[in-house]
N, C-alpha and C. Protein backbone atom coordinates (compact mmCIF):
# COMPACT_ATOMS: atom_id res chain seq x y z
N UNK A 1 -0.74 17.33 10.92
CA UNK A 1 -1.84 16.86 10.12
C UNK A 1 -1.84 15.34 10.11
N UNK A 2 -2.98 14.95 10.44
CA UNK A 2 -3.14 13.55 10.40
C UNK A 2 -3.39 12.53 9.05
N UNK A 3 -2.09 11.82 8.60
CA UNK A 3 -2.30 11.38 7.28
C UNK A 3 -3.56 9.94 7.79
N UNK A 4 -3.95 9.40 5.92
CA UNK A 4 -4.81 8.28 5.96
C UNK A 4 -4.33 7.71 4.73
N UNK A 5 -3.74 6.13 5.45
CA UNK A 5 -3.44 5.17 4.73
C UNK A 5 -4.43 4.08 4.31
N UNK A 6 -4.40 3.88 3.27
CA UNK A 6 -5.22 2.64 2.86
C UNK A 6 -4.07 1.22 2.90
N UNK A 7 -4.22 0.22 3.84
CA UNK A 7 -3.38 -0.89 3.87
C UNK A 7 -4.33 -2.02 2.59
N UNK A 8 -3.89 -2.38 1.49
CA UNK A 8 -4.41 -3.68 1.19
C UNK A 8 -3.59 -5.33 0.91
N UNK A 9 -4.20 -5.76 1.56
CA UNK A 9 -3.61 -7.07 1.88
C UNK A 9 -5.04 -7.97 2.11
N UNK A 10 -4.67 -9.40 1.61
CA UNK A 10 -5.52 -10.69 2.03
C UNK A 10 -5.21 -11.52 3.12
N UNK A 11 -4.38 -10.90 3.63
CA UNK A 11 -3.92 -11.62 4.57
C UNK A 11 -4.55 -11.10 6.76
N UNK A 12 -5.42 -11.32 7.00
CA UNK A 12 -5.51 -10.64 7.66
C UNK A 12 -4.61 -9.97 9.24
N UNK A 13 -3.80 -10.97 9.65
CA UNK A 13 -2.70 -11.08 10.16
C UNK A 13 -1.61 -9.63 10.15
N UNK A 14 -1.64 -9.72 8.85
CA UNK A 14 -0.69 -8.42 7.95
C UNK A 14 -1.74 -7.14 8.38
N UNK A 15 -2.53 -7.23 8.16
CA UNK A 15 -3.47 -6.06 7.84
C UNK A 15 -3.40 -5.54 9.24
N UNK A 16 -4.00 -6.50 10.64
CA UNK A 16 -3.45 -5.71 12.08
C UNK A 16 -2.81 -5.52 12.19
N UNK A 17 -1.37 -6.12 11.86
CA UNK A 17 0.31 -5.46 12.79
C UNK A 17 0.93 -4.29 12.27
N UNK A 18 0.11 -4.36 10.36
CA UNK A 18 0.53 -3.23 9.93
C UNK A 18 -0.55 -1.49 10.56
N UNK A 19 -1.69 -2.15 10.87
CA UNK A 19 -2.87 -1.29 11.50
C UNK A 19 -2.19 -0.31 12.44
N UNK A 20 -1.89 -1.38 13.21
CA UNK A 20 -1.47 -1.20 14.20
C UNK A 20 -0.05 -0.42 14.87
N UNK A 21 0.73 -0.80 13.55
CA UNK A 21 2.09 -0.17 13.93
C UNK A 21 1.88 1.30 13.31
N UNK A 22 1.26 1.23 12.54
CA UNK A 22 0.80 2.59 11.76
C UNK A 22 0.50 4.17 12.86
N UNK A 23 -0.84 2.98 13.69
CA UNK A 23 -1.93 3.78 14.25
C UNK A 23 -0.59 4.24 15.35
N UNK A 24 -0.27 3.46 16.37
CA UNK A 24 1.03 3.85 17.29
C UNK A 24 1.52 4.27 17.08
N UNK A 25 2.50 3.84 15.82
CA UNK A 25 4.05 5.08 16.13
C UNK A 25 3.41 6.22 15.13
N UNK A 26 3.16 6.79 14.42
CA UNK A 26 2.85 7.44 13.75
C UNK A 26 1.11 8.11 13.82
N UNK A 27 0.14 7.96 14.71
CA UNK A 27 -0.93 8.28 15.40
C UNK A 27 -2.02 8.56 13.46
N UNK A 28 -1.30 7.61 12.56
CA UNK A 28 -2.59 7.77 10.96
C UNK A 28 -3.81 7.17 10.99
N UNK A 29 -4.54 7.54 10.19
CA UNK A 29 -6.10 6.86 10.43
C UNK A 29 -5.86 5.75 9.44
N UNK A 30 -5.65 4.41 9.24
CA UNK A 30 -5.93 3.57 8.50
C UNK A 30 -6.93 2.39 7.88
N UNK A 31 -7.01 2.63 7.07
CA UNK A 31 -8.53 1.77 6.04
C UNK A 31 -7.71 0.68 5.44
N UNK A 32 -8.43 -0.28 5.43
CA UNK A 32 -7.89 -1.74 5.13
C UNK A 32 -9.52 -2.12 4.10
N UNK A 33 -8.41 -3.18 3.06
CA UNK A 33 -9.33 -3.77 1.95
C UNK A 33 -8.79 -4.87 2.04
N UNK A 34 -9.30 -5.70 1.62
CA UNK A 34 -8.91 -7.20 1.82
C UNK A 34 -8.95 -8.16 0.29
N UNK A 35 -8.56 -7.40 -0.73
CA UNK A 35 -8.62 -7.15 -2.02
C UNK A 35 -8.78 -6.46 -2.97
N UNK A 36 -7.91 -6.52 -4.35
CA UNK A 36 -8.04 -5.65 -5.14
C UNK A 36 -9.56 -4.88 -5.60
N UNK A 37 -10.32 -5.54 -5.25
CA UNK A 37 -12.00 -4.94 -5.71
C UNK A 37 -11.84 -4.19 -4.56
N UNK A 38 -11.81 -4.59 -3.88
CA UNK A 38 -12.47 -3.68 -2.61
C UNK A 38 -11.42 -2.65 -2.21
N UNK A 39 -10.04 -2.73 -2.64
CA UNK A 39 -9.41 -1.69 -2.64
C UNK A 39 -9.48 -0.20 -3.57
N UNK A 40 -9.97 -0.89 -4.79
CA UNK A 40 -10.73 0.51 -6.08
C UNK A 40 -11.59 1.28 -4.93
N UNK A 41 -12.49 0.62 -4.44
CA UNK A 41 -13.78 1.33 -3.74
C UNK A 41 -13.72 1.67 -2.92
N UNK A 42 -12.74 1.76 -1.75
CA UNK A 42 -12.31 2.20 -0.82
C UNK A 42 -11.40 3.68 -1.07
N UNK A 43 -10.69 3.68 -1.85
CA UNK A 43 -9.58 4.52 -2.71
C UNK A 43 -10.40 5.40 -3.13
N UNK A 44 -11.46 5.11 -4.01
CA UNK A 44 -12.27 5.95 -4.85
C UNK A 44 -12.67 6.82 -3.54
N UNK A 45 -13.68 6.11 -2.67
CA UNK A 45 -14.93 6.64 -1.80
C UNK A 45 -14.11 7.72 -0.67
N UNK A 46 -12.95 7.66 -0.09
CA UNK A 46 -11.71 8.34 0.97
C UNK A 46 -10.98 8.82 0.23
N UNK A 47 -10.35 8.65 -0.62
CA UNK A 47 -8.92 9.27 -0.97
C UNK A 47 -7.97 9.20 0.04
N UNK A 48 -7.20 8.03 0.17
CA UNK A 48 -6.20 8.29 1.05
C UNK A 48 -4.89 8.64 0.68
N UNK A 49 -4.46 9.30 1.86
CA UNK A 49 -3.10 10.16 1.10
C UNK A 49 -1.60 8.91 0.53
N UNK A 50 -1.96 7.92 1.01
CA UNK A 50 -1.34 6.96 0.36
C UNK A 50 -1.70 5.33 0.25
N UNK A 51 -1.17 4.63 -0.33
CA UNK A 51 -1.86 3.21 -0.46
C UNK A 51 -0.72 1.93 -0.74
N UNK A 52 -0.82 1.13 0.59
CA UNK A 52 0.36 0.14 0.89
C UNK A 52 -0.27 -0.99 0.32
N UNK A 53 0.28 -1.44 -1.37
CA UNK A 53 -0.81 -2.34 -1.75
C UNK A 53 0.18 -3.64 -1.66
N UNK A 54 -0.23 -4.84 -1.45
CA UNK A 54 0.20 -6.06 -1.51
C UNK A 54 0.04 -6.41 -3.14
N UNK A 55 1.22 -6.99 -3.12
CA UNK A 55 1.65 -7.44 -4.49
C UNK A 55 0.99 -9.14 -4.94
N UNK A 56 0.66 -9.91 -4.42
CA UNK A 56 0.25 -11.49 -3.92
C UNK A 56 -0.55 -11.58 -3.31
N UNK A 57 -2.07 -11.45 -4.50
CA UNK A 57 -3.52 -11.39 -3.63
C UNK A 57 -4.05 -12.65 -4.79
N UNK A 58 -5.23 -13.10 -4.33
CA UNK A 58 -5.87 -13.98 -4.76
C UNK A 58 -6.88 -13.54 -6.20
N UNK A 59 -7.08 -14.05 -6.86
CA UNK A 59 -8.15 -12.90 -8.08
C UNK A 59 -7.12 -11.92 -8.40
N UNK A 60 -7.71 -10.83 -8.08
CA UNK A 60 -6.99 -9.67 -8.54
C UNK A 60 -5.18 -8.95 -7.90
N UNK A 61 -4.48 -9.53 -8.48
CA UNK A 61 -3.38 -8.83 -7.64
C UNK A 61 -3.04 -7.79 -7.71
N UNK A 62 -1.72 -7.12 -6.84
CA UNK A 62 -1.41 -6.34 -6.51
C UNK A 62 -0.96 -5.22 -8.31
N UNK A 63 -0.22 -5.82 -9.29
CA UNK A 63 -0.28 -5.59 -10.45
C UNK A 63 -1.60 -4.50 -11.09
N UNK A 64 -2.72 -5.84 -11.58
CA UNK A 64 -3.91 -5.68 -11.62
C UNK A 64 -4.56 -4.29 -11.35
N UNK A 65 -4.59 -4.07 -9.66
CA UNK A 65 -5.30 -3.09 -8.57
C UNK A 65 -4.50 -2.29 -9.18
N UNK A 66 -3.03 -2.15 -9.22
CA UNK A 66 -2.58 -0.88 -10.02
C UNK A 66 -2.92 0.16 -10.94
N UNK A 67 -3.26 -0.78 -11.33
CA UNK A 67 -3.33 -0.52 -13.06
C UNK A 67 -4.64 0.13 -12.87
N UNK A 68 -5.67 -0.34 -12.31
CA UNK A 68 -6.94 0.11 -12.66
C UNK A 68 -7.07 1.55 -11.33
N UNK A 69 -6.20 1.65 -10.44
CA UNK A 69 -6.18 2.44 -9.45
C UNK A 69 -5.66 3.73 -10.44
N UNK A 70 -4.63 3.48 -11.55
CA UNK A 70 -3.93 4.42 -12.20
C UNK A 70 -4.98 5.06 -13.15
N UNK A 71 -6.06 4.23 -13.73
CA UNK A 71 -7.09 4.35 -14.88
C UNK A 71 -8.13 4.67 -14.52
N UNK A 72 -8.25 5.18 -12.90
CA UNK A 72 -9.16 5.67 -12.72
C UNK A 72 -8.82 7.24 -11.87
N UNK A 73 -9.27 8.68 -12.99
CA UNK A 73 -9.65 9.99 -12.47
C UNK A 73 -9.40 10.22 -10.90
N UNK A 74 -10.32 9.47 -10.22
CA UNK A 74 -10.73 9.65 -8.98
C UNK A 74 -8.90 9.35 -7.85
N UNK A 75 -8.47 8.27 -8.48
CA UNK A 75 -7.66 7.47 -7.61
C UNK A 75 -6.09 7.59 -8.19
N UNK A 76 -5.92 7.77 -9.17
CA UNK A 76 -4.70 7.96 -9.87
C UNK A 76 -3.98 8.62 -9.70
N UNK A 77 -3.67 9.70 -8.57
CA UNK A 77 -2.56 10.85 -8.06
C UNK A 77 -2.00 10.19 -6.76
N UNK A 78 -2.93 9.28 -6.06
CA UNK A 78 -2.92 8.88 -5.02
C UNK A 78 -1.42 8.14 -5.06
N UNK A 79 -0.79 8.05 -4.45
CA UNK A 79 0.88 7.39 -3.99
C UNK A 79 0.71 6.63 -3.72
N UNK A 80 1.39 4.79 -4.33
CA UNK A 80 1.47 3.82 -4.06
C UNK A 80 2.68 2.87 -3.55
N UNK A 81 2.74 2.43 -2.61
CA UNK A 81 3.92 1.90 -2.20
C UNK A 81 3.29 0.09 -2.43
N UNK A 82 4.49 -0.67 -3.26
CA UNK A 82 3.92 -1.90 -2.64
C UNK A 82 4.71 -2.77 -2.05
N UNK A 83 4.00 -3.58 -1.30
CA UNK A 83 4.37 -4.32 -0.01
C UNK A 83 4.81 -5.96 -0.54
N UNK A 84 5.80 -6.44 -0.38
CA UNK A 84 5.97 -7.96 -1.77
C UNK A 84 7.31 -8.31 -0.85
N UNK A 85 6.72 -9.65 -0.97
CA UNK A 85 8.09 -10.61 -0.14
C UNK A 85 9.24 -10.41 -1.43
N UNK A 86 8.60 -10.59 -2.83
CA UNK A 86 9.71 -10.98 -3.35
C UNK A 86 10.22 -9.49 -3.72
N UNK A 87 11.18 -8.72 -2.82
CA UNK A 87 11.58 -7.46 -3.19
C UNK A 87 13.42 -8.03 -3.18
N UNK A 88 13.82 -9.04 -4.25
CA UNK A 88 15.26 -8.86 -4.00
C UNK A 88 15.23 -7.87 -5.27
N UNK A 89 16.87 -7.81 -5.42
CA UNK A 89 17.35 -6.62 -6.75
C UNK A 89 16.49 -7.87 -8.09
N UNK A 90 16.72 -8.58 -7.97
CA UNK A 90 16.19 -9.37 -9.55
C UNK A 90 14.95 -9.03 -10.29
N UNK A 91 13.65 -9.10 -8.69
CA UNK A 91 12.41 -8.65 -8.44
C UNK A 91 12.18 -7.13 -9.37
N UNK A 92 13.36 -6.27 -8.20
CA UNK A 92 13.10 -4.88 -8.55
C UNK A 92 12.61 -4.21 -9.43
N UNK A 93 13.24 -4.85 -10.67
CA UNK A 93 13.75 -4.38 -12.32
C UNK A 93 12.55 -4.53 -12.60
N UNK A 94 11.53 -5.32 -11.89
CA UNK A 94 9.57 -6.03 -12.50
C UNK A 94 9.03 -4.85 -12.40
N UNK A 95 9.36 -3.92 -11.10
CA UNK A 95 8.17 -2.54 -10.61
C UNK A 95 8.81 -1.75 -11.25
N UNK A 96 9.62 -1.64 -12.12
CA UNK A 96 10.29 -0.33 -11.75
C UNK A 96 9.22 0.40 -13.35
N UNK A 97 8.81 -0.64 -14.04
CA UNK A 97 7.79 -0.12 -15.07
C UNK A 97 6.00 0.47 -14.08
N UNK A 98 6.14 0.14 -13.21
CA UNK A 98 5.19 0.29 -12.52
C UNK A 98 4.67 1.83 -12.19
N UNK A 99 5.36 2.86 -11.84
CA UNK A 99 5.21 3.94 -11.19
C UNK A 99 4.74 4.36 -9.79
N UNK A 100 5.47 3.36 -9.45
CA UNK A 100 4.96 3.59 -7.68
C UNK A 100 6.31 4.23 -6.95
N UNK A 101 5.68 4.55 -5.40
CA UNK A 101 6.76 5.92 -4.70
C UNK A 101 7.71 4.67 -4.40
N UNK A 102 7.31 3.24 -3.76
CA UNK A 102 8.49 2.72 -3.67
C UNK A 102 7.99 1.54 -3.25
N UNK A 103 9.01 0.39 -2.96
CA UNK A 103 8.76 -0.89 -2.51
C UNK A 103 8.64 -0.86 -1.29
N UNK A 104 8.07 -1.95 -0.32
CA UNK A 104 8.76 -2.44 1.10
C UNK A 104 8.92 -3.93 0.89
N UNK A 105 9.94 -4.53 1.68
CA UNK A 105 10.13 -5.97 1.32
C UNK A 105 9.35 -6.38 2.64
N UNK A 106 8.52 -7.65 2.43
CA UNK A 106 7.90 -8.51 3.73
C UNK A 106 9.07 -9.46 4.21
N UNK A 107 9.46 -9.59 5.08
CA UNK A 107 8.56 -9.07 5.93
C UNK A 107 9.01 -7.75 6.51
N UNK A 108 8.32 -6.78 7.49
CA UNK A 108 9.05 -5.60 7.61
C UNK A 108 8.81 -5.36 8.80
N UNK A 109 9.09 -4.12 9.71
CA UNK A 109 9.56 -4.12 10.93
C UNK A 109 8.09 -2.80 11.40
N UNK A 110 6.57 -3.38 11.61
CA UNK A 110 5.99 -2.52 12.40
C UNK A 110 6.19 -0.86 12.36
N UNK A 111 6.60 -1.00 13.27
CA UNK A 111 6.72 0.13 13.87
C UNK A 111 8.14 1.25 13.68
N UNK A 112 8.62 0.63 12.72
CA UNK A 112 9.81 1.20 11.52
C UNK A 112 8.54 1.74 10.32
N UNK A 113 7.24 1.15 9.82
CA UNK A 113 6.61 1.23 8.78
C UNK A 113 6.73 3.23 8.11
N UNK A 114 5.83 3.35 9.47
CA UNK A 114 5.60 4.79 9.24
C UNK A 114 6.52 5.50 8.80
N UNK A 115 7.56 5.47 9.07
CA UNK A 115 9.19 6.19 9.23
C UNK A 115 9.69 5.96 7.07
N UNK A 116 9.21 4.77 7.11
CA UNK A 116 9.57 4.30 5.86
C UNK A 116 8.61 5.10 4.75
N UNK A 117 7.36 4.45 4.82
CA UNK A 117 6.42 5.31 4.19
C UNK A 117 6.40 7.14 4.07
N UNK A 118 6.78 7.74 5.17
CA UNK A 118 7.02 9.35 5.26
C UNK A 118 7.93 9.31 4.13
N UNK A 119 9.18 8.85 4.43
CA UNK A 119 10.49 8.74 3.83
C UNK A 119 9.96 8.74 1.83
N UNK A 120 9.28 7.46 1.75
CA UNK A 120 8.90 7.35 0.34
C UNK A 120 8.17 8.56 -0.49
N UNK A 121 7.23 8.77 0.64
CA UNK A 121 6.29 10.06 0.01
C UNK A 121 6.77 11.27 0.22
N UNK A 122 7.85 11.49 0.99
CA UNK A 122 8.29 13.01 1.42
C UNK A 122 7.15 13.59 2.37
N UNK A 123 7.10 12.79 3.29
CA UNK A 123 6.08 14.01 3.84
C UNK A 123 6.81 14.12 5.13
């Protein structure tokens, strides 16, 4: 079964290599937002079976998009992993009120992604 990730990031750079390593080693359909607004509406409109949100967005961050991803019916079962340079142990202790499947630290290794993400969600 072919999963569908929603990547969000402002960075666009991030958004292909992660596209990309996704689409290759792991053959997922991935949807990219390029901010927290546009990540609600994307989430809402697909439902993807999971969502790699960047923590360090401009306007609305990664926090923020949470919160309202969690407060909304439509989007709130959906599995969130987020993606944050600052993932040392100090960091950690910040998400762990959060309720997400798990962290990844930036920078991260492509084409390792998929392998990681399965791993988080159990699939």
């Amino acid at each position: 079964m072919s999963r569908c990730i929603l990547i969000v990031d402002d960075e666009a750079d991030i958004q292909d290599i992660t596209k990309l390593g996704l689409e290759m080693s792991a053959g997922w359909t991935v949807l990219i937002a390029s901010s927290g607004a546009e990540a609600l509406e994307v989430a809402a409109a697909h439902r993807p079976d999971g969502i790699l949100l960047d923590m360090m967005m401009p306007q609305m961050d990664g926090r923020a998009t949470l919160q309202q991803l969690k407060a909304n019916p439509q989007t709130q079962g959906i599995p969130v992993i987020l993606v944050t340079a600052k993932a040392q142990p100090a960091n950690l202790k910040d998400f762990s009120d959060l309720q997400v499947a798990a962290v990844i630290a930036k920078p991260f290794r492509p084409l390792k992604l998929a392998g990681e993400i399965a791993q988080a969600l159990g699939w």
